[in-house]
N, C-alpha and C. Protein backbone atom coordinates (compact mmCIF):
# COMPACT_ATOMS: atom_id res chain seq x y z
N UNK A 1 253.97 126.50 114.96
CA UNK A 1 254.96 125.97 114.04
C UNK A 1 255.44 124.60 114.53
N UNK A 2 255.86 123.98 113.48
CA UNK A 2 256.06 122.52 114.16
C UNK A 2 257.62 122.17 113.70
N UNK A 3 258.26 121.28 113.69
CA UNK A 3 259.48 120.64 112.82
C UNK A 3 259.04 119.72 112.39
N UNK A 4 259.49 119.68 111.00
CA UNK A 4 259.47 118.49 110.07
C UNK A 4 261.00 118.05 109.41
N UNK A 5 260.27 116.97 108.84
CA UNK A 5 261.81 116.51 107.76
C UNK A 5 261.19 116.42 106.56
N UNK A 6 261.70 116.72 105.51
CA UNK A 6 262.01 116.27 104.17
C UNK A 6 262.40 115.94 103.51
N UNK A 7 262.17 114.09 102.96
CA UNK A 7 263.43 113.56 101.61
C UNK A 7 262.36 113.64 100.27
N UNK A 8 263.54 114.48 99.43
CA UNK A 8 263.07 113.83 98.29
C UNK A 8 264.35 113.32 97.41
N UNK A 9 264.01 112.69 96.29
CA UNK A 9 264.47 112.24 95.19
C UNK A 9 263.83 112.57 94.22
N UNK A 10 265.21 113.37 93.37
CA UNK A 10 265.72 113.82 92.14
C UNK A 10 265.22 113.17 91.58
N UNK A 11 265.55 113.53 89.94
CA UNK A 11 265.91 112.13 89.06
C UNK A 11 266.64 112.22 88.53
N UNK A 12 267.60 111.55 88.40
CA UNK A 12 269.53 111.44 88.40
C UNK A 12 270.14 112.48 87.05
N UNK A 13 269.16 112.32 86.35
CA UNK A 13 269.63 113.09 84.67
C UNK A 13 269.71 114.63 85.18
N UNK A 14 269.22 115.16 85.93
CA UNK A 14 269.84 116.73 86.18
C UNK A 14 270.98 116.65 86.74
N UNK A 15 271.95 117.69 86.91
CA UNK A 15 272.80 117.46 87.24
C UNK A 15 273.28 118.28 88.44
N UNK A 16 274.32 117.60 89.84
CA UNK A 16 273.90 117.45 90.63
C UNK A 16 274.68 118.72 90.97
N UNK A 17 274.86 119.55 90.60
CA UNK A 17 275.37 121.04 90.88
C UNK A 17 274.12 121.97 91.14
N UNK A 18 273.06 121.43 90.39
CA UNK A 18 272.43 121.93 90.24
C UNK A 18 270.85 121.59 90.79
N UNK A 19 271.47 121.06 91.77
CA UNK A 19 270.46 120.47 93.16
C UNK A 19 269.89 120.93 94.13
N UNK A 20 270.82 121.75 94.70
CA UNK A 20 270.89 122.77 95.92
C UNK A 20 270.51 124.44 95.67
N UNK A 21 270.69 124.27 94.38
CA UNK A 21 269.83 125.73 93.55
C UNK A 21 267.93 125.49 93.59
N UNK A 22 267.99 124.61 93.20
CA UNK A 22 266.61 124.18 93.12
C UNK A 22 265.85 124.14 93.85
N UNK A 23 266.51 123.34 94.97
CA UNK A 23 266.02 122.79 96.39
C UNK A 23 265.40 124.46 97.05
N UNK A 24 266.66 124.97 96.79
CA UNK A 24 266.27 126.46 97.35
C UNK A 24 265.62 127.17 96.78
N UNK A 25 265.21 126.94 95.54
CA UNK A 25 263.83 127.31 95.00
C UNK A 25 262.67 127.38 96.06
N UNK A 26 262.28 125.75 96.46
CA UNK A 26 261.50 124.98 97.01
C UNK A 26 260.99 125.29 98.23
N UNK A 27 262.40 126.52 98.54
CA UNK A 27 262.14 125.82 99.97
C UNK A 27 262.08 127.69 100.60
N UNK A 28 261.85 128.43 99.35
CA UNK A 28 261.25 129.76 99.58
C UNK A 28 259.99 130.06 99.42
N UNK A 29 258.98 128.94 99.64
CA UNK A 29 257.73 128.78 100.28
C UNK A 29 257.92 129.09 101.73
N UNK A 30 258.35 127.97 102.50
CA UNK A 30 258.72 128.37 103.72
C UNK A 30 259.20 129.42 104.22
N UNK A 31 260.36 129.84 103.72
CA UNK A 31 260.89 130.95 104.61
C UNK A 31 259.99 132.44 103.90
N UNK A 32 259.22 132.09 102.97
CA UNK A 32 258.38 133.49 102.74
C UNK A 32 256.96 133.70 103.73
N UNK A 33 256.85 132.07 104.13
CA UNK A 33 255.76 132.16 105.23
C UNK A 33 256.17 132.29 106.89
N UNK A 34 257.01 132.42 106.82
CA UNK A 34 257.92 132.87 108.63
C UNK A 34 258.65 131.80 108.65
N UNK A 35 258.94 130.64 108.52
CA UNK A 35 259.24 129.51 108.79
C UNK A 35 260.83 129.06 108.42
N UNK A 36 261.67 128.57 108.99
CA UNK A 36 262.98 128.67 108.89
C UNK A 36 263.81 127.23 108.37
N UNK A 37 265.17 127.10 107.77
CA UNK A 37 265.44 126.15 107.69
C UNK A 37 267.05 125.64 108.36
N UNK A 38 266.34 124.48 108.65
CA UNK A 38 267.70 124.31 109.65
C UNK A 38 269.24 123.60 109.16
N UNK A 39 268.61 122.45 108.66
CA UNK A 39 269.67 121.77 107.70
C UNK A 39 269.03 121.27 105.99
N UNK A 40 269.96 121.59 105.70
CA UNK A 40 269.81 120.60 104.13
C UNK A 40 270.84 119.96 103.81
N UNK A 41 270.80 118.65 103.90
CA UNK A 41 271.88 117.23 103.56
C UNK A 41 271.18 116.70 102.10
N UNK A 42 272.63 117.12 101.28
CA UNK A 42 272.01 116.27 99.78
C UNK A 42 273.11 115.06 100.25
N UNK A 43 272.30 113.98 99.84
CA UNK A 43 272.89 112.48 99.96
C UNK A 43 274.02 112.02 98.51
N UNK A 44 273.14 112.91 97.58
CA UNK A 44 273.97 112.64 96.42
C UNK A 44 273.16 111.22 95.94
N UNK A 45 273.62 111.02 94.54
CA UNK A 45 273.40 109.96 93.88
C UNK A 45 273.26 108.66 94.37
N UNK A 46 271.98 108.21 94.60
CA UNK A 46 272.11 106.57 95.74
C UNK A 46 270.78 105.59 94.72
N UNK A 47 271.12 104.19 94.46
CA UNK A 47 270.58 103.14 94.09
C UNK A 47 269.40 103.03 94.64
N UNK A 48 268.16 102.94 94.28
CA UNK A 48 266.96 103.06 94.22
C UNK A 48 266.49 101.74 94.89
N UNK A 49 265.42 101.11 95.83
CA UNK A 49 264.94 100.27 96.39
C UNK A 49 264.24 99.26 95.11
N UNK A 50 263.55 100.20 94.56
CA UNK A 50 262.82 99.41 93.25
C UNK A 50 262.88 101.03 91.95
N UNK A 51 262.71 100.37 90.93
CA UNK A 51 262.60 101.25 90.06
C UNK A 51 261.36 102.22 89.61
N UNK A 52 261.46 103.27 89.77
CA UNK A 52 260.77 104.68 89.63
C UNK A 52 261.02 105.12 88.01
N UNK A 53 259.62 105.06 87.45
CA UNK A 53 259.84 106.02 86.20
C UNK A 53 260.72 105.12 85.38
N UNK A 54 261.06 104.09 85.26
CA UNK A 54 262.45 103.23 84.67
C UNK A 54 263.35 103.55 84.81
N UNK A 55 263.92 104.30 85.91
CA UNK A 55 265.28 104.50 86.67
C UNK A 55 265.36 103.64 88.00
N UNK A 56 266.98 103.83 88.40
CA UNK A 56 267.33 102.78 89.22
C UNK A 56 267.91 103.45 89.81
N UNK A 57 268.56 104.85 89.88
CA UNK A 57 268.94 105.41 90.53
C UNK A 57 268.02 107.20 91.14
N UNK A 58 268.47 107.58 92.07
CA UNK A 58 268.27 109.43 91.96
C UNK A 58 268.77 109.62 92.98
N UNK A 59 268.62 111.11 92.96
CA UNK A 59 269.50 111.96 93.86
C UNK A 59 268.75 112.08 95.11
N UNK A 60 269.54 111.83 96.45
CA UNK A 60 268.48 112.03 97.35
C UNK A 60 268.99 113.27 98.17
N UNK A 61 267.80 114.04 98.74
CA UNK A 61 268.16 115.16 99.79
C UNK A 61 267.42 114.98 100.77
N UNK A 62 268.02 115.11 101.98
CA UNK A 62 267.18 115.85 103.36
C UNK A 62 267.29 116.97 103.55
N UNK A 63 265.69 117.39 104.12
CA UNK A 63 265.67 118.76 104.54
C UNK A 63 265.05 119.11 106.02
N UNK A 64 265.19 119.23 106.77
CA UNK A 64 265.46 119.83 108.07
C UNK A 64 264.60 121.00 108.77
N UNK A 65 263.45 121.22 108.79
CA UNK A 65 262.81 122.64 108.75
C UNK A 65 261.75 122.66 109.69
N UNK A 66 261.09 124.19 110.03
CA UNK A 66 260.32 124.42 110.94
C UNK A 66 259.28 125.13 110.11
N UNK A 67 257.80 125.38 110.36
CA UNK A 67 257.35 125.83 109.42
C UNK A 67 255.91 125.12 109.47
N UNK A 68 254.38 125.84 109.16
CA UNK A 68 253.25 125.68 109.48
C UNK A 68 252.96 124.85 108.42
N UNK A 69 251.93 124.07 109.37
CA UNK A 69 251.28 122.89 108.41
C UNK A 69 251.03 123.48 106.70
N UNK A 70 250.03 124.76 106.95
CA UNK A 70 249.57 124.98 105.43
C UNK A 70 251.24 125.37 104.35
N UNK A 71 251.70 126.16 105.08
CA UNK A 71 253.54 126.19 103.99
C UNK A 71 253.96 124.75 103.86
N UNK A 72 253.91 123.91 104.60
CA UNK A 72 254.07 122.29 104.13
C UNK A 72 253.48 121.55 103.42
N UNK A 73 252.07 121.88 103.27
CA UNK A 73 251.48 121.65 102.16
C UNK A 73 251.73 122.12 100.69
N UNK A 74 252.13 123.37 100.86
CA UNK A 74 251.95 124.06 99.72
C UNK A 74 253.14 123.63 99.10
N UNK A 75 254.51 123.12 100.00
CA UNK A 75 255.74 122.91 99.46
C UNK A 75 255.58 121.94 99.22
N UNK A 76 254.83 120.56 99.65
CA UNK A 76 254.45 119.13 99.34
C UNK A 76 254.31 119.18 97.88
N UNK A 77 252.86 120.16 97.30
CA UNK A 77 252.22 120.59 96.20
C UNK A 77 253.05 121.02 94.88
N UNK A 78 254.46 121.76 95.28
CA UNK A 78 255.29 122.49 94.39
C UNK A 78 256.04 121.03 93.91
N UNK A 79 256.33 120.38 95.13
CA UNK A 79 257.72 119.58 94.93
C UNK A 79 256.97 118.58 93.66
N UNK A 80 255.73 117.59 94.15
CA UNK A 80 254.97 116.98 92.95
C UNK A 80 254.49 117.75 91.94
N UNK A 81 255.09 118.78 92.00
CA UNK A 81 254.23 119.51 90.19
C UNK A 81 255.72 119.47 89.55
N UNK A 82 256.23 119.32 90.31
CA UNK A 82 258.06 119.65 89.47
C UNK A 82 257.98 118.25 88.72
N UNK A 83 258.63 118.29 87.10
CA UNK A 83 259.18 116.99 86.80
C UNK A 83 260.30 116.38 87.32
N UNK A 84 261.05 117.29 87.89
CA UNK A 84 262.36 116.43 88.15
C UNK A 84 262.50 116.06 89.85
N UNK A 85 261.25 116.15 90.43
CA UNK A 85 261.25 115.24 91.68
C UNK A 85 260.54 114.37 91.43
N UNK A 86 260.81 112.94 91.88
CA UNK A 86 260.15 111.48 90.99
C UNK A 86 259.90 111.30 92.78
N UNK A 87 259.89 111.34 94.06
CA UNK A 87 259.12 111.14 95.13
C UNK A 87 259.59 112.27 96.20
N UNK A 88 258.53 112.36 97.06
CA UNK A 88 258.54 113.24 98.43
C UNK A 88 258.01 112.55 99.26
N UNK A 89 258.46 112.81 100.81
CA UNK A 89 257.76 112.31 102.02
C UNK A 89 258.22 113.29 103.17
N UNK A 90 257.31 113.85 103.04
CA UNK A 90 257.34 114.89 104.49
C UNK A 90 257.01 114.31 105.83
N UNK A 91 257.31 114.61 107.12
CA UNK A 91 257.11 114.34 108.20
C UNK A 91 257.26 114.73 109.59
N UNK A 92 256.42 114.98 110.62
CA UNK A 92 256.43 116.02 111.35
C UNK A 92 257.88 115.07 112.21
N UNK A 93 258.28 115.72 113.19
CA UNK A 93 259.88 115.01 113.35
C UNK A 93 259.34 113.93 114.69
N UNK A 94 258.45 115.10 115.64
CA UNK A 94 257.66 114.20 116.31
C UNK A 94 257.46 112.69 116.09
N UNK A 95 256.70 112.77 115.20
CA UNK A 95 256.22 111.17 114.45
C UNK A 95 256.88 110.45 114.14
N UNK A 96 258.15 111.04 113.54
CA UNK A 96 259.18 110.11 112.61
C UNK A 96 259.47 109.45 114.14
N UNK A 97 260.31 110.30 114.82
CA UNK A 97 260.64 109.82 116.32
C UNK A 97 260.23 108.76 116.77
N UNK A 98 258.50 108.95 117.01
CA UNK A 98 257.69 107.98 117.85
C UNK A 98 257.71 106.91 116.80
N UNK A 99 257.72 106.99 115.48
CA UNK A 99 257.67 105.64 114.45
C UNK A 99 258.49 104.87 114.59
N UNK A 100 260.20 105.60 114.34
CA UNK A 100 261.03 104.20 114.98
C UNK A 100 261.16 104.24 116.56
N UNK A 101 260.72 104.79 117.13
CA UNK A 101 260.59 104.06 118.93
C UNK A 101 259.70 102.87 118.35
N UNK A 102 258.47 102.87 118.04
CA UNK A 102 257.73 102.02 118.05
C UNK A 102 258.50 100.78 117.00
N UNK A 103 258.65 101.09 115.71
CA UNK A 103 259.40 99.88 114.77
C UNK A 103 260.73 99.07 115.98
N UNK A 104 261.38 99.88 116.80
CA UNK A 104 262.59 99.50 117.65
C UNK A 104 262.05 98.33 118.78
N UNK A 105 260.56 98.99 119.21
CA UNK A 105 259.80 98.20 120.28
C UNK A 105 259.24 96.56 119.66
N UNK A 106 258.65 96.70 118.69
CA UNK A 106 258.26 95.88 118.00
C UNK A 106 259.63 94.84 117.31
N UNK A 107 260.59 95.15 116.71
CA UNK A 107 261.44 94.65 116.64
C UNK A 107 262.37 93.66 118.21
N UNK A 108 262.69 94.49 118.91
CA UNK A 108 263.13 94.30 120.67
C UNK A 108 261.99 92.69 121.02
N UNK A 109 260.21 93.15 120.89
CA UNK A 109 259.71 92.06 120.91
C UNK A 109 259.93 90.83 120.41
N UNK A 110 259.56 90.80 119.25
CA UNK A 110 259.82 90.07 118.26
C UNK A 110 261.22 89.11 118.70
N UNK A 111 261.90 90.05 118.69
CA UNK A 111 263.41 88.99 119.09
C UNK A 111 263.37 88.66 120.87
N UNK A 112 262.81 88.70 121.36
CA UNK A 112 262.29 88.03 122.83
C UNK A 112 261.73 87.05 122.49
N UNK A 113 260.71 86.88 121.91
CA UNK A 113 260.19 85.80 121.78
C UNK A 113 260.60 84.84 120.93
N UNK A 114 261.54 85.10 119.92
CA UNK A 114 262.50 84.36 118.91
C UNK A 114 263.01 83.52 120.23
N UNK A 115 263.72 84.25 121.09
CA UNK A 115 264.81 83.98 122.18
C UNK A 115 264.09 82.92 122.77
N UNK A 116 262.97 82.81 123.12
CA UNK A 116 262.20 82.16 123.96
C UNK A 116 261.32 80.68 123.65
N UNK A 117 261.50 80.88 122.02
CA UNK A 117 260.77 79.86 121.43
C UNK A 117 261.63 78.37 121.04
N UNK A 118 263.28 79.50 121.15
CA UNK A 118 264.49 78.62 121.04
C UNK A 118 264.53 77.69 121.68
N UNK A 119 264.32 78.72 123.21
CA UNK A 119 264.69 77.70 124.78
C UNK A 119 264.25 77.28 125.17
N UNK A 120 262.58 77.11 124.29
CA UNK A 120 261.35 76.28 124.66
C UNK A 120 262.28 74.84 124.05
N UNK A 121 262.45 75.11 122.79
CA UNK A 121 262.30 74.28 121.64
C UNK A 121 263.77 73.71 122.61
N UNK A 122 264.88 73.80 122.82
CA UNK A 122 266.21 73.28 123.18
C UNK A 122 265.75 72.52 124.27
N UNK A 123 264.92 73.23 125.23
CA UNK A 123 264.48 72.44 126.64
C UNK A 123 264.13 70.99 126.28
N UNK A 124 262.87 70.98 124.97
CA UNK A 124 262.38 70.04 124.58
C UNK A 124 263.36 69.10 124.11
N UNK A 125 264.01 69.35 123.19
CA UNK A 125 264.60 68.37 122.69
C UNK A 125 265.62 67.66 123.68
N UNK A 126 266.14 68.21 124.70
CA UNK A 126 267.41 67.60 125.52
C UNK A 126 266.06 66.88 126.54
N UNK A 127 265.12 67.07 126.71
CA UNK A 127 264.30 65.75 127.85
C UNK A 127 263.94 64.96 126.51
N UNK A 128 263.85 65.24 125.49
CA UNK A 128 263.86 64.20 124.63
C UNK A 128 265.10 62.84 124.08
N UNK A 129 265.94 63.59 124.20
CA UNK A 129 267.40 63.23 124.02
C UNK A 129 267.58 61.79 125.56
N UNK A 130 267.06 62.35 126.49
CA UNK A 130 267.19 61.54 127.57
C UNK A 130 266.66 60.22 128.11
């Protein structure tokens, strides 16, 4: 068994009482295959990056869970057959982890050498100045 996370987004026209009913639909794949759940955080109604379907908004949830690759599939499978989830992205927690270590590392770089190109560039200009 591994841990994963799960966000998806709604699409805003259901209504949001009626979120956490659903979700738990979803998410009795898992616990019918041994697999347990730890947290579920609905975000609630949040402004969309770009527009989906010609909406600008949906409902977003995290989900929190432990549970074998093939029950993650199968819940991947349910969530895209539903109309009223417009995206999913599952992820083992592992990975997510090591993804932003790495985005954090790469970023950390990046601004070293910003730092460095400055004090190249400042060095230069003040023996220029002289």
């Amino acid at each position: 068994m591994h841990q994963y996370e799960l966000m998806v987004i709604l699409d805003p026209e259901i209504d949001e009482r009626t979120v956490a009913p659903s979700l738990d639909k979803f998410l009795g794949v898992i616990r019918n295959d041994g697999g347990s759940i730890e947290t579920v955080d609905i975000w609630g109604r949040r402004r969309l990056a770009y527009e989906i379907n010609k909406k600008t908004e949906g409902i977003y949830a995290v989900v929190n869970f432990t549970a074998n690759p093939s029950a993650t599939q199968e819940l991947d499978r349910q969530l895209k057959l539903s109309e009223a989830v417009m995206r999913t992205k599952v992820l083992r927690t592992e990975e997510a982890v090591a993804r932003a270590a790495s985005i954090e590392a790469d970023n950390s770089a990046r601004a070293e050498a910003k730092a460095a190109r400055a004090a190249t560039k400042a060095a230069s200009n003040a023996t220029a100045a002289e």
